[in-house]
C-alpha atoms as a PDB file:
ATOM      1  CA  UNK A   1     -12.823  19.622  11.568  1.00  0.00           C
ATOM      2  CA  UNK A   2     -15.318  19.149  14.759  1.00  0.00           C
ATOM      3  CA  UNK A   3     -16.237  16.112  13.117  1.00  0.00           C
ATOM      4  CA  UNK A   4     -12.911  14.721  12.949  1.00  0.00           C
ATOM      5  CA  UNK A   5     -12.214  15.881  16.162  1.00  0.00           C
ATOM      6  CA  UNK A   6     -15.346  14.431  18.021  1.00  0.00           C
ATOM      7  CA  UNK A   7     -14.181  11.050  15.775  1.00  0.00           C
ATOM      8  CA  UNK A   8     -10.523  11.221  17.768  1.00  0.00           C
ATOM      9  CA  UNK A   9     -11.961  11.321  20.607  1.00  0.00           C
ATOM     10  CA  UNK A  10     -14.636   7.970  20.141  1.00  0.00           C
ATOM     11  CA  UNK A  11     -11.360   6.219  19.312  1.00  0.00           C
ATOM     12  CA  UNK A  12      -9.411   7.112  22.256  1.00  0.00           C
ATOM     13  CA  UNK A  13     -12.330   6.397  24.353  1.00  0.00           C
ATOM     14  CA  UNK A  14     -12.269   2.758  22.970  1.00  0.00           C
ATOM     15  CA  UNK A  15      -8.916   2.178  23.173  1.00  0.00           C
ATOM     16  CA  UNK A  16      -8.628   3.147  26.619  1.00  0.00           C
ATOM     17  CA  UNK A  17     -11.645   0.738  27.528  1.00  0.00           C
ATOM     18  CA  UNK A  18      -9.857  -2.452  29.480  1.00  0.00           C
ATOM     19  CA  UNK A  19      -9.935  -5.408  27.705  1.00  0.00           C
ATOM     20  CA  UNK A  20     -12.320  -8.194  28.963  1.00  0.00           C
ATOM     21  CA  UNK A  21     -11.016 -10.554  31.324  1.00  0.00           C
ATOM     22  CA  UNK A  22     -13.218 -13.712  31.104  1.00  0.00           C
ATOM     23  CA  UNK A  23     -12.156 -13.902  26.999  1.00  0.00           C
ATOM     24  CA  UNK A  24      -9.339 -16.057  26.399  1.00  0.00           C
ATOM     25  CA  UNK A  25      -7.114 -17.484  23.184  1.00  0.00           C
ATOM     26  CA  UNK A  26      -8.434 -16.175  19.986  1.00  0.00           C
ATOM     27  CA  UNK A  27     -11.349 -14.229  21.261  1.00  0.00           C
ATOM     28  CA  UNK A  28      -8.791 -12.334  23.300  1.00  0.00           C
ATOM     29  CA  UNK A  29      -6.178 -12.035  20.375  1.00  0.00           C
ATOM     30  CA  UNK A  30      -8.879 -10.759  18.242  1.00  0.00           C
ATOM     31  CA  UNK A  31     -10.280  -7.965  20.552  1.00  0.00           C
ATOM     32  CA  UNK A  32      -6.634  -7.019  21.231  1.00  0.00           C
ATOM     33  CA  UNK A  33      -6.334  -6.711  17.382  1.00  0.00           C
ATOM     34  CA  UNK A  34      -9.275  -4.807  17.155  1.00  0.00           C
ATOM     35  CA  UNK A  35      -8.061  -2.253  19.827  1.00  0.00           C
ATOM     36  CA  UNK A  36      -4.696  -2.194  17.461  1.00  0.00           C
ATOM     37  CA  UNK A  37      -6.690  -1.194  14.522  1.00  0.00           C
ATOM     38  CA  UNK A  38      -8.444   1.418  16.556  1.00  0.00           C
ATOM     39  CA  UNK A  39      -5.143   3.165  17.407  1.00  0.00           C
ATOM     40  CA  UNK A  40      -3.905   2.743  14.227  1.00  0.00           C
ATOM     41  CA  UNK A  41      -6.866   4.447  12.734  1.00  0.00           C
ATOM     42  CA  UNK A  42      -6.875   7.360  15.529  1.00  0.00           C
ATOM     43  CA  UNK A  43      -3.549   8.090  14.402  1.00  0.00           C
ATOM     44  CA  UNK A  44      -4.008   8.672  10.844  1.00  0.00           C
ATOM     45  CA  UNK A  45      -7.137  10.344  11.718  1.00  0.00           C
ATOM     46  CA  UNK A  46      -4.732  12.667  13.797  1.00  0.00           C
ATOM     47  CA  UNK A  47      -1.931  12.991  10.899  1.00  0.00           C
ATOM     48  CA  UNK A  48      -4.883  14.084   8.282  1.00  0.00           C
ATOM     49  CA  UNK A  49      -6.544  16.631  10.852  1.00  0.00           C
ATOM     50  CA  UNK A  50      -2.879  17.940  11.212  1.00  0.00           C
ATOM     51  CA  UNK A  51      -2.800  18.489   7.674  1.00  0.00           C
ATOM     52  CA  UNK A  52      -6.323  19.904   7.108  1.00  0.00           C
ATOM     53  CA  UNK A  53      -5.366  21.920   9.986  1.00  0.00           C
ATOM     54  CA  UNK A  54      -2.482  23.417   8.178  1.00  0.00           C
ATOM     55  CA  UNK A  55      -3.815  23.863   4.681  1.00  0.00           C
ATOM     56  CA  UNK A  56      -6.098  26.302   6.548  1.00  0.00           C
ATOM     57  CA  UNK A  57      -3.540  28.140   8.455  1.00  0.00           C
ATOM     58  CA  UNK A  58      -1.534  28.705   5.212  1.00  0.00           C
ATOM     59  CA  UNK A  59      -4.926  29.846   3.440  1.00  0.00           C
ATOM     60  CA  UNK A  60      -5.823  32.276   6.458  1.00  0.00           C
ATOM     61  CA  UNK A  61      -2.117  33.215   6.518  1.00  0.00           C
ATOM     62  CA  UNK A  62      -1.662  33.941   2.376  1.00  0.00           C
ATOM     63  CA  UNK A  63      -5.205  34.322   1.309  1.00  0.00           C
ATOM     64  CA  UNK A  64      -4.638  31.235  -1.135  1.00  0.00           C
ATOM     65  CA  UNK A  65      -3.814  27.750  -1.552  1.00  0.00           C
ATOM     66  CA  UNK A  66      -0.003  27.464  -2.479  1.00  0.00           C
ATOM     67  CA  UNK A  67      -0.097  24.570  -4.989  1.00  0.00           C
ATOM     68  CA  UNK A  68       3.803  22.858  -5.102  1.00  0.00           C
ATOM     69  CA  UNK A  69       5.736  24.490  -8.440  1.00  0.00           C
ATOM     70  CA  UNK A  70       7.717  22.980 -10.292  1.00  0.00           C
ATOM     71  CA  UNK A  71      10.312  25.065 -11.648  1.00  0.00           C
ATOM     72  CA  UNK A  72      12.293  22.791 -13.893  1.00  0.00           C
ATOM     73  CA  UNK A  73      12.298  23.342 -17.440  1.00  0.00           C
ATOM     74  CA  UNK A  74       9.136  22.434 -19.315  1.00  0.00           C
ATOM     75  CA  UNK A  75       8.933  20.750 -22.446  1.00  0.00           C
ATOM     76  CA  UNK A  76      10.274  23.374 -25.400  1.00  0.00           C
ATOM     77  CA  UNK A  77      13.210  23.974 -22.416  1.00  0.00           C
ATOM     78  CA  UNK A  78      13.998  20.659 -22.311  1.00  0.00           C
ATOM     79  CA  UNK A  79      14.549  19.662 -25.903  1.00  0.00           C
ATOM     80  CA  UNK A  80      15.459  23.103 -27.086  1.00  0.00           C
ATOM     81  CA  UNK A  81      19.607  23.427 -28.164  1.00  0.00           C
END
């Protein structure tokens, strides 16, 4: 979790660095790219850490890890008449 966190943080760093004024055409396109990617990545970094965050609020909360059930019918249910 630290580690992902101290990862966010690098990223926004970078992002927030101003792009270099002397580059020009493609050089320029491709370190604007680059800082795309970057934010890109920062934000599904973000999403997972969400998530991570929480699977261990529910597993503090409960005790367990709640798998999804499925309730419909299994297979004798589903052919039996």
């Amino acid at each position: 979790m630290s580690a992902m966190e101290i990862a966010i943080e690098n990223m926004i760093q970078e992002i927030q660095k101003p792009v270099d004024q002397e580059l020009s055409g493609s050089q320029r396109k491709a370190e604007l790219q680059a800082i795309k990617q970057t934010a890109i990545d920062a934000k599904e970094l973000i999403v997972e850490r969400e998530k991570l965050q929480l699977l261990i609020r529910q597993l503090h909360d409960s005790g367990e890890i709640k798998e999804e059930r499925d309730y419909s019918g299994g297979f004798a249910e589903q052919f039996s008449k």
